[in-house]
Each structure stands twice: as structure tokens, then as C-alpha cells.
C-alpha atoms as a PDB file:
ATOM      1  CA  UNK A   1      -2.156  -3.619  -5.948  1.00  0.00           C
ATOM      2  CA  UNK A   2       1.206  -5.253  -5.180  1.00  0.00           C
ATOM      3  CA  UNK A   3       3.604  -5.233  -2.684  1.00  0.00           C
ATOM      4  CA  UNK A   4       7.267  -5.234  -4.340  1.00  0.00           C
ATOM      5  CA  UNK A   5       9.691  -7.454  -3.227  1.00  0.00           C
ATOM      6  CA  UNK A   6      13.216  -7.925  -2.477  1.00  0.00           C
ATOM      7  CA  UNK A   7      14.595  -9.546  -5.192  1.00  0.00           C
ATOM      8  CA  UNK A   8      18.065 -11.816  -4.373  1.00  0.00           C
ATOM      9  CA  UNK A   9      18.899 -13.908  -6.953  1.00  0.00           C
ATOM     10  CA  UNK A  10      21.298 -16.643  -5.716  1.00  0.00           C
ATOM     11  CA  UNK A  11      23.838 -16.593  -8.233  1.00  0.00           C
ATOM     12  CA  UNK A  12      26.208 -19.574  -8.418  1.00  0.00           C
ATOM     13  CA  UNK A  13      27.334 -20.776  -4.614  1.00  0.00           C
ATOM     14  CA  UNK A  14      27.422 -18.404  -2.098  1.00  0.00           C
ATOM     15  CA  UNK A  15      29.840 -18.927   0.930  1.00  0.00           C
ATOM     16  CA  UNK A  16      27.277 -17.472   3.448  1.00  0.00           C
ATOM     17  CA  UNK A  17      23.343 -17.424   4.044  1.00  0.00           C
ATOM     18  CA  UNK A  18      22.031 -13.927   2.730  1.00  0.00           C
ATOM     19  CA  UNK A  19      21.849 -11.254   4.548  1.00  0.00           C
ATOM     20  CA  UNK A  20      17.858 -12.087   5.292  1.00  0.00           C
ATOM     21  CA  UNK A  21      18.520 -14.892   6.250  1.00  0.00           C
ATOM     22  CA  UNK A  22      20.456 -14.004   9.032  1.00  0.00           C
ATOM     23  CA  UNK A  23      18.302 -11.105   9.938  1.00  0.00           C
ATOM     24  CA  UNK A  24      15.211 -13.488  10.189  1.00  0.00           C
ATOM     25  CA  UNK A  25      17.011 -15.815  12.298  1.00  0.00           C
ATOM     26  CA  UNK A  26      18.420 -12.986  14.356  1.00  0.00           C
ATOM     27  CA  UNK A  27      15.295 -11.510  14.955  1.00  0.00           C
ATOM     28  CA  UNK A  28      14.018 -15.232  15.697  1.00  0.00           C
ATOM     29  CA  UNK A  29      16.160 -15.955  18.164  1.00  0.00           C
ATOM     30  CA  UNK A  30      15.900 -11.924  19.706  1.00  0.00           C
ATOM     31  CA  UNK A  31      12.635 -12.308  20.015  1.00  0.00           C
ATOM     32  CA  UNK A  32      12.832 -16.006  21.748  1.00  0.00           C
ATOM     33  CA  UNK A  33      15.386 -14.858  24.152  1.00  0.00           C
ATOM     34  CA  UNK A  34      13.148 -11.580  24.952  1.00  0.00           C
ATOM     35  CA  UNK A  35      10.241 -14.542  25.855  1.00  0.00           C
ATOM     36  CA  UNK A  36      12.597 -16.621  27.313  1.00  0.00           C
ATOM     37  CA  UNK A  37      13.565 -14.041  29.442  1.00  0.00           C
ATOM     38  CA  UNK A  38      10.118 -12.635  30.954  1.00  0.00           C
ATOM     39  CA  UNK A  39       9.599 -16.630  31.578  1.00  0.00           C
ATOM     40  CA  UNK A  40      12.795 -16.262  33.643  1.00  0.00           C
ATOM     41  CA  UNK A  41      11.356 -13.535  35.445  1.00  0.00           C
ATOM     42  CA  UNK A  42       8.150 -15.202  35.984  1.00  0.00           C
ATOM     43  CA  UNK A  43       9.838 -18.323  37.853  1.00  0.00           C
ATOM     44  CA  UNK A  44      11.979 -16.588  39.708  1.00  0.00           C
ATOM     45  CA  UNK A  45       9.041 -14.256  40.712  1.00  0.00           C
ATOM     46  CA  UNK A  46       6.783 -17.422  41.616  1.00  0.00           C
ATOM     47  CA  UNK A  47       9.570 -20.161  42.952  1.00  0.00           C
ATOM     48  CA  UNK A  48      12.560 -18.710  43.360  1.00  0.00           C
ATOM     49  CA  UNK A  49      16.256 -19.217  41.814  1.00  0.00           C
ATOM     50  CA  UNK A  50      16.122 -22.908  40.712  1.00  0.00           C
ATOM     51  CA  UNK A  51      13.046 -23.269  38.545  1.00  0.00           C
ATOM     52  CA  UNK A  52      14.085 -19.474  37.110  1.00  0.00           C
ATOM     53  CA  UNK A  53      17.559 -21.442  36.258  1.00  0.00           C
ATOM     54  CA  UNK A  54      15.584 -24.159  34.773  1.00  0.00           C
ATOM     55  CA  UNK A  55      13.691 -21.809  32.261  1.00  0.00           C
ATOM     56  CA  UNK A  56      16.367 -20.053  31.576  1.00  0.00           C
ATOM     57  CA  UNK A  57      18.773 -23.759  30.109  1.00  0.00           C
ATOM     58  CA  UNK A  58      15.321 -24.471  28.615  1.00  0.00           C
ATOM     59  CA  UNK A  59      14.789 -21.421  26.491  1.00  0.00           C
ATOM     60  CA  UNK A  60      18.610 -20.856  25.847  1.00  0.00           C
ATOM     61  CA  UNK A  61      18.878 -24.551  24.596  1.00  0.00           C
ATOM     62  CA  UNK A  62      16.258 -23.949  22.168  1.00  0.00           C
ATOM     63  CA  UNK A  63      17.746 -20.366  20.442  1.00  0.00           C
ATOM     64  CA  UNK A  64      20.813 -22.319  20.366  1.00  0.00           C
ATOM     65  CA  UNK A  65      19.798 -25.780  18.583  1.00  0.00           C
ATOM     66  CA  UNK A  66      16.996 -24.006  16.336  1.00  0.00           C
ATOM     67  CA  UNK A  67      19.465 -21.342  15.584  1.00  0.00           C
ATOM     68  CA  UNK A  68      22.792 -23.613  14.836  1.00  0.00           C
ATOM     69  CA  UNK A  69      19.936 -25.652  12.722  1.00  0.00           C
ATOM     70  CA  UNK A  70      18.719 -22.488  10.452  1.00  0.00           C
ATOM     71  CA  UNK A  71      21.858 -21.374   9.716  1.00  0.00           C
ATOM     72  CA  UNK A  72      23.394 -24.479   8.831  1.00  0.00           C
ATOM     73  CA  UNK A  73      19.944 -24.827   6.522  1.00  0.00           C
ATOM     74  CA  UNK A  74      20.705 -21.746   4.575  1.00  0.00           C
ATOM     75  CA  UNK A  75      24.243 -22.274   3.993  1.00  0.00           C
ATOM     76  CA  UNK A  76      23.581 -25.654   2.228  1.00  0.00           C
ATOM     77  CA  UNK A  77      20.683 -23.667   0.716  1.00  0.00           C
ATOM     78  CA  UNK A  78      22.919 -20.880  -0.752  1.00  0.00           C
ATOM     79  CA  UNK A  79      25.625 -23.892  -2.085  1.00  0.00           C
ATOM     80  CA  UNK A  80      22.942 -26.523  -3.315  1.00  0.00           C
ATOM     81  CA  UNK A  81      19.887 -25.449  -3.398  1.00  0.00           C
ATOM     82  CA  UNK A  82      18.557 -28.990  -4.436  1.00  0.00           C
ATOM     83  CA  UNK A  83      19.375 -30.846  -1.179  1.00  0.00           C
ATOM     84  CA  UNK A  84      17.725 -28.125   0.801  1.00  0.00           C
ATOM     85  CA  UNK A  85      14.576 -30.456   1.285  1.00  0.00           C
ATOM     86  CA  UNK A  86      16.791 -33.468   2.411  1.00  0.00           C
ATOM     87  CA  UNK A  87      18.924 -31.057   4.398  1.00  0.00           C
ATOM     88  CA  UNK A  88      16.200 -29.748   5.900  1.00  0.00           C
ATOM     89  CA  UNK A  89      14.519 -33.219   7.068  1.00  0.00           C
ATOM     90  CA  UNK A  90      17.826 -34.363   8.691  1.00  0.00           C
ATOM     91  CA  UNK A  91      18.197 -30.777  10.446  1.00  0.00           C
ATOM     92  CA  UNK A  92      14.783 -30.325  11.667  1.00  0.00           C
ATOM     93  CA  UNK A  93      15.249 -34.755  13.301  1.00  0.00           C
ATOM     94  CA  UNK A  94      18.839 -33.834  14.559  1.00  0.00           C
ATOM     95  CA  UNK A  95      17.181 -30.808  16.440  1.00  0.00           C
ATOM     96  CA  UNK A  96      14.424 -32.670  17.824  1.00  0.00           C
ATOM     97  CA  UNK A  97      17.277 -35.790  19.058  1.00  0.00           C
ATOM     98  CA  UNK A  98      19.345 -32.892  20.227  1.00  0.00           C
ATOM     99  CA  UNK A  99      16.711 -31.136  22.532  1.00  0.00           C
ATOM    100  CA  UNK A 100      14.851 -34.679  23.705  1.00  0.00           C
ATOM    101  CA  UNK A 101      18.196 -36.115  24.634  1.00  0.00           C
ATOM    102  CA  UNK A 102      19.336 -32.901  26.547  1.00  0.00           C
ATOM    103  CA  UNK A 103      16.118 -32.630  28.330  1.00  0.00           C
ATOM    104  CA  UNK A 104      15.880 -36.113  29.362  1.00  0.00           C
ATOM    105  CA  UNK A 105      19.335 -35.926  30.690  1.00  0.00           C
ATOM    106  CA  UNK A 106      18.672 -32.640  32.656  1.00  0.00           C
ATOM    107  CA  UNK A 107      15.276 -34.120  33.694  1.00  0.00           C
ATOM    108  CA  UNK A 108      16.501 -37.545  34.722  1.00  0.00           C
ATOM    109  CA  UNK A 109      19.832 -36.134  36.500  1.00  0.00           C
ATOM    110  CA  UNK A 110      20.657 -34.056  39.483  1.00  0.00           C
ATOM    111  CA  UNK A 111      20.599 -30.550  37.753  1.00  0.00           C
ATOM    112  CA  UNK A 112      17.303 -29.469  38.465  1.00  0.00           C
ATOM    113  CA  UNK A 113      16.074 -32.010  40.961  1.00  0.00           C
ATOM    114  CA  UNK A 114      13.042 -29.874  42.261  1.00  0.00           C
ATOM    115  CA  UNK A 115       9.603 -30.669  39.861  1.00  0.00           C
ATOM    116  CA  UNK A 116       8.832 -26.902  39.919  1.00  0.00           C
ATOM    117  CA  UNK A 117      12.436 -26.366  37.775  1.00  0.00           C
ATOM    118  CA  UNK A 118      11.883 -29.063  35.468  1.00  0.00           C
ATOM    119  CA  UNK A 119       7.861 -27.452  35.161  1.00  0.00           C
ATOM    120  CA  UNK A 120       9.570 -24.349  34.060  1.00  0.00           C
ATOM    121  CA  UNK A 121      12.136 -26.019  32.223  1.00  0.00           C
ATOM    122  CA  UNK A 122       9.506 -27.859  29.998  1.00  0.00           C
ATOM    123  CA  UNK A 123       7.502 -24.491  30.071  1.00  0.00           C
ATOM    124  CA  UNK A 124      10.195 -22.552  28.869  1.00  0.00           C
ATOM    125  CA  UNK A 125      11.405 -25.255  25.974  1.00  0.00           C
ATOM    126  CA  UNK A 126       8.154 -25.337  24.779  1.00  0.00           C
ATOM    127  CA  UNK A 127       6.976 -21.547  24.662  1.00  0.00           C
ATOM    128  CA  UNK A 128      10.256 -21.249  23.164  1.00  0.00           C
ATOM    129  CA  UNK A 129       9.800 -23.485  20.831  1.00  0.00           C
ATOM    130  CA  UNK A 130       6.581 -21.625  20.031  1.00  0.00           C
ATOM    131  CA  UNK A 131       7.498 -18.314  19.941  1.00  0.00           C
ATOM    132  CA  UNK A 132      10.569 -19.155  17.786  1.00  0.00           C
ATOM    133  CA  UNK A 133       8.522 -21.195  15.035  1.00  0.00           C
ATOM    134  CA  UNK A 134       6.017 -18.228  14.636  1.00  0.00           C
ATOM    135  CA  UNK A 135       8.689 -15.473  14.542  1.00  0.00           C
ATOM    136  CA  UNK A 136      10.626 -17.516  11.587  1.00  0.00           C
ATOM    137  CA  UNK A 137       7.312 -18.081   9.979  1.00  0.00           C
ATOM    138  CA  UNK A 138       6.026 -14.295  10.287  1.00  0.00           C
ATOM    139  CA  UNK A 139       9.690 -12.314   9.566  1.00  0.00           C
ATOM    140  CA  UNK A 140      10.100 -14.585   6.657  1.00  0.00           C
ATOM    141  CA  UNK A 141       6.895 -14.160   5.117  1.00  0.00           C
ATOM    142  CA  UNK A 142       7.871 -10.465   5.509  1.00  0.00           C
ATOM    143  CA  UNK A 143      10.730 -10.926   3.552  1.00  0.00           C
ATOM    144  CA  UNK A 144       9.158 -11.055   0.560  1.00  0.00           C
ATOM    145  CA  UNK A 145      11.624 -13.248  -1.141  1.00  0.00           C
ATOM    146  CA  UNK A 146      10.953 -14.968  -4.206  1.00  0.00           C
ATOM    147  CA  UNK A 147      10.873 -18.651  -4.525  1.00  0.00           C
ATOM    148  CA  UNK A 148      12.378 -18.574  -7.907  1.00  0.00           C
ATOM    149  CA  UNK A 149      13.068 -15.843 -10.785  1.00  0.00           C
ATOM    150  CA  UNK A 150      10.494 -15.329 -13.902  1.00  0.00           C
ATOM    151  CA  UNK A 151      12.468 -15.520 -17.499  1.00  0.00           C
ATOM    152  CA  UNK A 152      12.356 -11.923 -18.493  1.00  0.00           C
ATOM    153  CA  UNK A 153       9.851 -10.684 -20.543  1.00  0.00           C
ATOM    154  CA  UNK A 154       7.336 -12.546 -17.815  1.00  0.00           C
ATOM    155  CA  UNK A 155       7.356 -15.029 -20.627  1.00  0.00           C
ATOM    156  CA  UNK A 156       6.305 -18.326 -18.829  1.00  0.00           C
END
């Protein structure tokens, strides 16, 4: 027994990511902010305004960065498909530099001066970062969409 799946053959370039695509990383970053947001609630219930601020840069930074990143991926995905891996690479270090440099200037600065915010701001980056990584993995798994198309006939 099978489960059928979606079948999207990229044809030529496409100007935008498939509609998947942007429903996985929609539902990604829906899902992080939802997270994100009970970790707001949580600081905010346990220390107060500040450290709830704190999570709430921290998770917002990370839907933004891992989001900007995934898109960008599939659109060089859907136009050439063959620098995906390199693309990829260079996206997934860029994000990383990105989110390090941000946080050590947040963490190092004034912003958030008390430890408890920069606690929840680490917290909430990492969960985040969590959350996010297993939501991509899981939808798109989901998705069902093939890696390549069979010649027809199922000849090999």
C-alpha cells in the first residue's frame, strides 16, 4: 500500500517557489511564532516586561532570518535547480552569521541589560530554532513531493 503523492514537475524556470513551498514555510514560521509566543507569555508571567521583550526579538529574529533564508532557497531552487546544494550551504552560514552577530550585539549592548532578558532571549532563539527545524522537516516530509520524475513507462 502506497500513499500517492503530489506530483509538481518543475518545468523550465519558475519565477516563484511553489505553492508548497510557501505553505511549508508558512506553516514553519506559524507554528514558531505560536511557540515563540507562549515563551513570551511565560517570561512575562515569571519576570516581567523586559525578559518577555527579550523572547519575543529572540523568537521573531529567528522566523525572520530562517524564513528570508527558505524562501530565497526555493527560488534559486525553482530557477537552477543545480546550485541548490551550494545555495543552500551559503544560506544556511549567512543565517547562522546573521543570528550570532545580532545576538552578540543585543547581548553585549544596552538593549536587554538584565541576565534574566538575555536568559529568555537565548531561550527563545533556541526553542525557536528548534521548533522551526522540526516543523520544516515534518510539513515537508508531508508533502510528499518527489525528488525527481520516473521516464514514463516506469522504465528505469
Amino acid at each position: 500500500m502506497t500513499t500517492e503523492s503530489q506530483h509538481h514537475p518543475r518545468t523550465g524556470a519558475q519565477p516563484l517557489p511553489g505553492a508548497w513551498g510557501m505553505r511549508v514555510v508558512g506553516r514553519s514560521a506559524g507554528l514558531t511564532a505560536a511557540v515563540g509566543a507562549l515563551v513570551v507569555l511565560a517570561a512575562a508571567l515569571v519576570h516581567g516586561a523586559e525578559p518577555a521583550a527579550a523572547a519575543a526579538v529572540g523568537a521573531a529574529m529567528v522566523v525572520a532570518v530562517v524564513s528570508f533564508g527558505t524562501v530565497a532557497l526555493h527560488l534559486v531552487a525553482s530557477v537552477m535547480p543545480r546550485a541548490s546544494l551550494l545555495v543552500a550551504l551559503v544560506t544556511y552560514l549567512t543565517q547562522l552569521a546573521v543570528v550570532m552577530l545580532v545576538f552578540l550585539a543585543i547581548s553585549r549592548g544596552d538593549v536587554f541589560a538584565d541576565e534574566q532578558a538575555r536568559g529568555w532571549l537565548a531561550a527563545s532563539m533556541v526553542l525557536a530554532t528548534l521548533v522551526w527545524t522540526t516543523a520544516h522537516l515534518v510539513l515537508t516530509a508531508r508533502a510528499r513531493t518527489p525528488y525527481f520524475d520516473l521516464p514514463p513507462g516506469g522504465e528505469s
